[in-house]
Protein backbone atom coordinates (compact mmCIF):
# COMPACT_ATOMS: atom_id res chain seq x y z
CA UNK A 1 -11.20 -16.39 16.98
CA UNK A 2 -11.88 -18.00 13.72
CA UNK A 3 -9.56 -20.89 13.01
CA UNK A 4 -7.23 -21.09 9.73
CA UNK A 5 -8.75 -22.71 7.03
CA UNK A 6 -5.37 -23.67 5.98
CA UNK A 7 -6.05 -23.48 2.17
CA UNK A 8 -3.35 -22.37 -0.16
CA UNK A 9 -4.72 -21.25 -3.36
CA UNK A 10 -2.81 -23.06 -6.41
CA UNK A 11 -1.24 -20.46 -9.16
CA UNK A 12 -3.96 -20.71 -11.27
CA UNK A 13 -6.51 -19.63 -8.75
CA UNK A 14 -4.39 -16.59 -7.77
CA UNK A 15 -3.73 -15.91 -11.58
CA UNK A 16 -7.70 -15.84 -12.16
CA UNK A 17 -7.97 -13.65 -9.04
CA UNK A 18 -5.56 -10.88 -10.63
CA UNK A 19 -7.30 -11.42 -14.15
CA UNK A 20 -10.84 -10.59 -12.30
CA UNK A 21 -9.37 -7.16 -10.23
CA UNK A 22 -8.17 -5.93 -13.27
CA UNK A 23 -11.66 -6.60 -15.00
CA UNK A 24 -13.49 -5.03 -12.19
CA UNK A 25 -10.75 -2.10 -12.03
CA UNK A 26 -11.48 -1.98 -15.98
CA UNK A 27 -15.12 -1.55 -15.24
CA UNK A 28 -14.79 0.64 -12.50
CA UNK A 29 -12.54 3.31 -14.21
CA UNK A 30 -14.98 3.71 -17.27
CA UNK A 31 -17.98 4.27 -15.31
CA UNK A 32 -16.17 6.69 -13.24
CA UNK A 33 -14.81 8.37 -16.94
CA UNK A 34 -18.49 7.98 -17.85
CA UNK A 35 -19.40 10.54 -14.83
CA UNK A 36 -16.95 12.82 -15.47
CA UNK A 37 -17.80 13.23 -19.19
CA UNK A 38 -21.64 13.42 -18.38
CA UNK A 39 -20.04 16.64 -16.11
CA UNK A 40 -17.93 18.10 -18.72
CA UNK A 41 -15.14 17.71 -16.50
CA UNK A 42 -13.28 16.79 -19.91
CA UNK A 43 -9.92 17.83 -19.04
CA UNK A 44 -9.45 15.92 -16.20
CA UNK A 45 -10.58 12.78 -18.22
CA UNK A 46 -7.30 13.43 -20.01
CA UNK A 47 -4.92 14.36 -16.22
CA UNK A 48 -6.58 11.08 -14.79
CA UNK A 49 -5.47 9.26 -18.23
CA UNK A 50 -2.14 9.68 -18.22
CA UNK A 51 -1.83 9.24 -14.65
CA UNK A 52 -3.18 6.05 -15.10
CA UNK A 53 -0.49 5.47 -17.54
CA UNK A 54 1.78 6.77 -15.49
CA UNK A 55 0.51 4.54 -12.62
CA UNK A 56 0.88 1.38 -14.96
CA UNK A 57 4.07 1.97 -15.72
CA UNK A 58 5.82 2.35 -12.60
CA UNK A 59 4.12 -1.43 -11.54
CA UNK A 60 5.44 -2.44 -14.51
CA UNK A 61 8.79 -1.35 -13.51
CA UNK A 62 8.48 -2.47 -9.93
CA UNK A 63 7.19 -6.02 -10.91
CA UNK A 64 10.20 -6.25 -13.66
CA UNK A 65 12.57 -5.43 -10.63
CA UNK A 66 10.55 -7.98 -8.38
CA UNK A 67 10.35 -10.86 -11.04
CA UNK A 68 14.71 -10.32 -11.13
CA UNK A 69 14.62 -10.15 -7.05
CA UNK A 70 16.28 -6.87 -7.66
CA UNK A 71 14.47 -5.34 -5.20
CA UNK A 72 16.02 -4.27 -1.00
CA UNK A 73 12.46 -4.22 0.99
CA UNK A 74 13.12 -0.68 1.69
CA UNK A 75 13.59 0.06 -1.87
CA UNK A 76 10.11 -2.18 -2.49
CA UNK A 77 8.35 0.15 0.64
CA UNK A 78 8.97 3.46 -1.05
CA UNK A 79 8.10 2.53 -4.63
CA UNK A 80 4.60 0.84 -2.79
CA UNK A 81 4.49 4.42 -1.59
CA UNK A 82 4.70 6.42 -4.73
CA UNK A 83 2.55 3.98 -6.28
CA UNK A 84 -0.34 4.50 -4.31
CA UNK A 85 0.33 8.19 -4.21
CA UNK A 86 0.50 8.84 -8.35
CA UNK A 87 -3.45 9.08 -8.80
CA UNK A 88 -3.69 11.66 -6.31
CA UNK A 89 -0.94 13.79 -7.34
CA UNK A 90 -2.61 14.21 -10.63
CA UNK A 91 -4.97 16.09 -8.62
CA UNK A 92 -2.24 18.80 -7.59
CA UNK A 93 -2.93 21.61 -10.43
CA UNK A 94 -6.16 22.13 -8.38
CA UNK A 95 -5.19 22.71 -5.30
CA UNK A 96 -4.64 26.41 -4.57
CA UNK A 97 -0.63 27.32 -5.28
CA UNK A 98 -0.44 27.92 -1.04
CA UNK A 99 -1.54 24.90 -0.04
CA UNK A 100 0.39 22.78 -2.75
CA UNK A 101 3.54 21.95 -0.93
CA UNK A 102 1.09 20.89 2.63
CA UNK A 103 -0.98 18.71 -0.04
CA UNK A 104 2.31 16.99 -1.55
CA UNK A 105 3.94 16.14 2.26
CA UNK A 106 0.43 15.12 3.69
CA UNK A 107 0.07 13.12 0.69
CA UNK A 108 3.15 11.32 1.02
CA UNK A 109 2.98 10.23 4.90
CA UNK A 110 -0.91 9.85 4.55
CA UNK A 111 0.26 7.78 1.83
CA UNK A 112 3.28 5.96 3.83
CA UNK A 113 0.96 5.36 6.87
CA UNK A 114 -1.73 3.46 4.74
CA UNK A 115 1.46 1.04 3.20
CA UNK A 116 2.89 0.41 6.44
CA UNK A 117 -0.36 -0.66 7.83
CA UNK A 118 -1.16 -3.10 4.45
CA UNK A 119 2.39 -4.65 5.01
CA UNK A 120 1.68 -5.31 8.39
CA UNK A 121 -1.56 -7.03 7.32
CA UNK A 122 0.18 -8.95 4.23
CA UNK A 123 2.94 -10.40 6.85
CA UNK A 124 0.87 -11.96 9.07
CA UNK A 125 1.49 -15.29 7.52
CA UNK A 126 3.93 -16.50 5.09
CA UNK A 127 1.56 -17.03 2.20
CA UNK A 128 0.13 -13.72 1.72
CA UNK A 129 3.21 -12.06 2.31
CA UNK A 130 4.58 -13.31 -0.73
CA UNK A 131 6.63 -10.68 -2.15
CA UNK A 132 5.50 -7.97 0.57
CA UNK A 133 7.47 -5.75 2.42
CA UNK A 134 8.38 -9.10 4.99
CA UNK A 135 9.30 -11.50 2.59
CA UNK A 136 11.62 -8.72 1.05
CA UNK A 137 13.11 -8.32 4.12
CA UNK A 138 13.46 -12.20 5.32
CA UNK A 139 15.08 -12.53 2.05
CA UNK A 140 18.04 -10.49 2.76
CA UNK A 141 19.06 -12.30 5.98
CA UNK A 142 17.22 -15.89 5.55
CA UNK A 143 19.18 -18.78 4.92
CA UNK A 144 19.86 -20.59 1.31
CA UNK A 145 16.92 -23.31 2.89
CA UNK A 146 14.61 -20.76 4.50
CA UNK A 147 14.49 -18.78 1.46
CA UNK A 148 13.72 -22.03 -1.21
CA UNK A 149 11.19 -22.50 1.77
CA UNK A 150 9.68 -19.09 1.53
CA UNK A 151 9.27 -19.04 -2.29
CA UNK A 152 7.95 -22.34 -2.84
CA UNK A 153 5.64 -21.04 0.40
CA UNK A 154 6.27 -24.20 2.52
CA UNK A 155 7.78 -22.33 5.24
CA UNK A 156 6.32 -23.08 8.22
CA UNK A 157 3.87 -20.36 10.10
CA UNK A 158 5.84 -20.64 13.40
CA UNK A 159 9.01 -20.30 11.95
CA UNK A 160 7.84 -17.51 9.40
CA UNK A 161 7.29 -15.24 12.67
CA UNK A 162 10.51 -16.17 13.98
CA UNK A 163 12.17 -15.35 10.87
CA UNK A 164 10.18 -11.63 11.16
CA UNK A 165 11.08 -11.34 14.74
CA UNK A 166 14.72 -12.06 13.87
CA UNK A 167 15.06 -9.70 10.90
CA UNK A 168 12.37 -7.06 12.76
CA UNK A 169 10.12 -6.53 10.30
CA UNK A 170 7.16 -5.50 11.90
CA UNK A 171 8.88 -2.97 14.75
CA UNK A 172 10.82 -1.23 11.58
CA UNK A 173 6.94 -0.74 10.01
CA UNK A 174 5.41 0.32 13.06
CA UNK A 175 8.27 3.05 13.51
CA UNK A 176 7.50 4.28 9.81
CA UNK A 177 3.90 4.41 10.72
CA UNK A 178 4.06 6.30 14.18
CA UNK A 179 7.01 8.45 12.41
CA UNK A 180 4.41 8.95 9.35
CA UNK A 181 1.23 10.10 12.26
CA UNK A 182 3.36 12.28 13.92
CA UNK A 183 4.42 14.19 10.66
CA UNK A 184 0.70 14.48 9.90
CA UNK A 185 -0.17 15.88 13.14
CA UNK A 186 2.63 18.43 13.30
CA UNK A 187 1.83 19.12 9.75
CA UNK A 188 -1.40 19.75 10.71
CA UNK A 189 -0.91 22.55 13.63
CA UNK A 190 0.86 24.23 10.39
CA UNK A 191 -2.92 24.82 8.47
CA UNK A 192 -4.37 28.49 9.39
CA UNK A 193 -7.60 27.58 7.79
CA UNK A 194 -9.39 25.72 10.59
CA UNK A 195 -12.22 24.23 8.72
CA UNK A 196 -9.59 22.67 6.28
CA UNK A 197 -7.45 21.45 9.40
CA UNK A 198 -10.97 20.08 11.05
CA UNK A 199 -11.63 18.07 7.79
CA UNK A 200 -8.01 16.76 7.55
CA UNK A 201 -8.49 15.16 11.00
CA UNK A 202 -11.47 13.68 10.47
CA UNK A 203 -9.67 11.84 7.47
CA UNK A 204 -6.74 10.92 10.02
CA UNK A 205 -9.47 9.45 12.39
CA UNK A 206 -11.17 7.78 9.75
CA UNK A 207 -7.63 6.15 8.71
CA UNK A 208 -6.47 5.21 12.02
CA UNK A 209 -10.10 3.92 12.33
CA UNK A 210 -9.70 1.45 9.17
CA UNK A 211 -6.16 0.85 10.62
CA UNK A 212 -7.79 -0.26 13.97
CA UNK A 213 -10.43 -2.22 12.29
CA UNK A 214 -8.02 -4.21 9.69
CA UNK A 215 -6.08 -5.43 12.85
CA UNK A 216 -8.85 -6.60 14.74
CA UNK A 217 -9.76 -8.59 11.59
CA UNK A 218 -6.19 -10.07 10.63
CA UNK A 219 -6.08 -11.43 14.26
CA UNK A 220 -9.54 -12.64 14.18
CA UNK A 221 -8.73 -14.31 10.93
């Protein structure tokens, strides 16, 4: 086990850290608009575009609401959710019309399974759950001095887990990712076509692999 280094990055450093992810995102989305022009896949330059914008503006919304602590964790969880589901919805007009409605509802639990596990990850300690699901939650019950402790991320380690265990923040996101599996897997017996049903859970086991594999490492950090 690999001990702590213990270093808490100032707001500059975590300001230059967002400026350089949104470069690299920047870069990233016009090679991959590059491709799809060299393909003459021109119209879905255009779906991807405004799902993009679409995708922008619900963050912006979300961080608005965040920035004004307007926001109940469970309220924060599902907006996460359709966040990180809006890209692939754009790709919905080409899925054939019978499997649309399977796409949408494996989407969204494929979708709520992958949050639940991040949050799980992001509350491990107090300063990288900073406005996760967890701190959302502490907020709601913590005390005036635990929560000017939690913002100004001088809250303790020990006592950040107590303050999880108390408000049960982790066994309320495990039960929305076992509840999210099991919908997948019933949803799943549902698919006829077994080649399409084979390749769906090999994408399950390849989630619950990455799932398996983040743990190991947020413990081993």
């Amino acid at each position: 086990m690999r001990a702590s280094t213990g270093i808490i990055k100032s707001p500059g450093d975590i300001m230059r850290t967002r400026q350089l992810k949104v470069l690299a995102g920047d870069y990233f989305s016009s090679w991959f608009y590059h491709l799809l022009a060299r393909h003459g896949q021109i119209e879905m330059l255009g779906t991807l575009s405004a799902a993009i914008a679409d995708f922008n503006v619900m963050k912006a919304n979300l961080f608005g609401k965040m920035s004004g602590r307007l926001v109940p964790a469970d309220q924060y969880l599902k907006h996460t959710v359709q966040l990180n589901m809006r890209l692939f919805l754009s790709f919905t007009p080409m899925i054939e019309e019978p499997l649309r409605d399977i796409w949408q509802k494996l989407l969204a639990e494929f979708s709520q399974c992958e949050t639940a596990a991040q949050e799980l990850r992001r509350g491990a300690a107090p300063t990288s759950a900073l406005e996760g699901y967890a701190y959302w939650k502490v907020l709601e019950a913590a005390t005036e001095e635990e929560r000017q402790q939690l913002k100004g991320q001088t809250l303790d380690p020990k006592d950040w887990q107590k303050l999880k265990l108390r408000c049960k923040c982790d066994t309320l996101l495990t039960d929305k990712l076992h509840a999210s599996l099991a919908s997948i897997q019933a949803l799943l017996q549902g698919i006829r076509d077994e080649e399409l049903a084979g390749q769906l859970r090999a994408a399950l086991d390849r989630l619950l692999l990455q799932m398996k594999i983040s743990g190991q490492a947020a413990v081993e950090g």
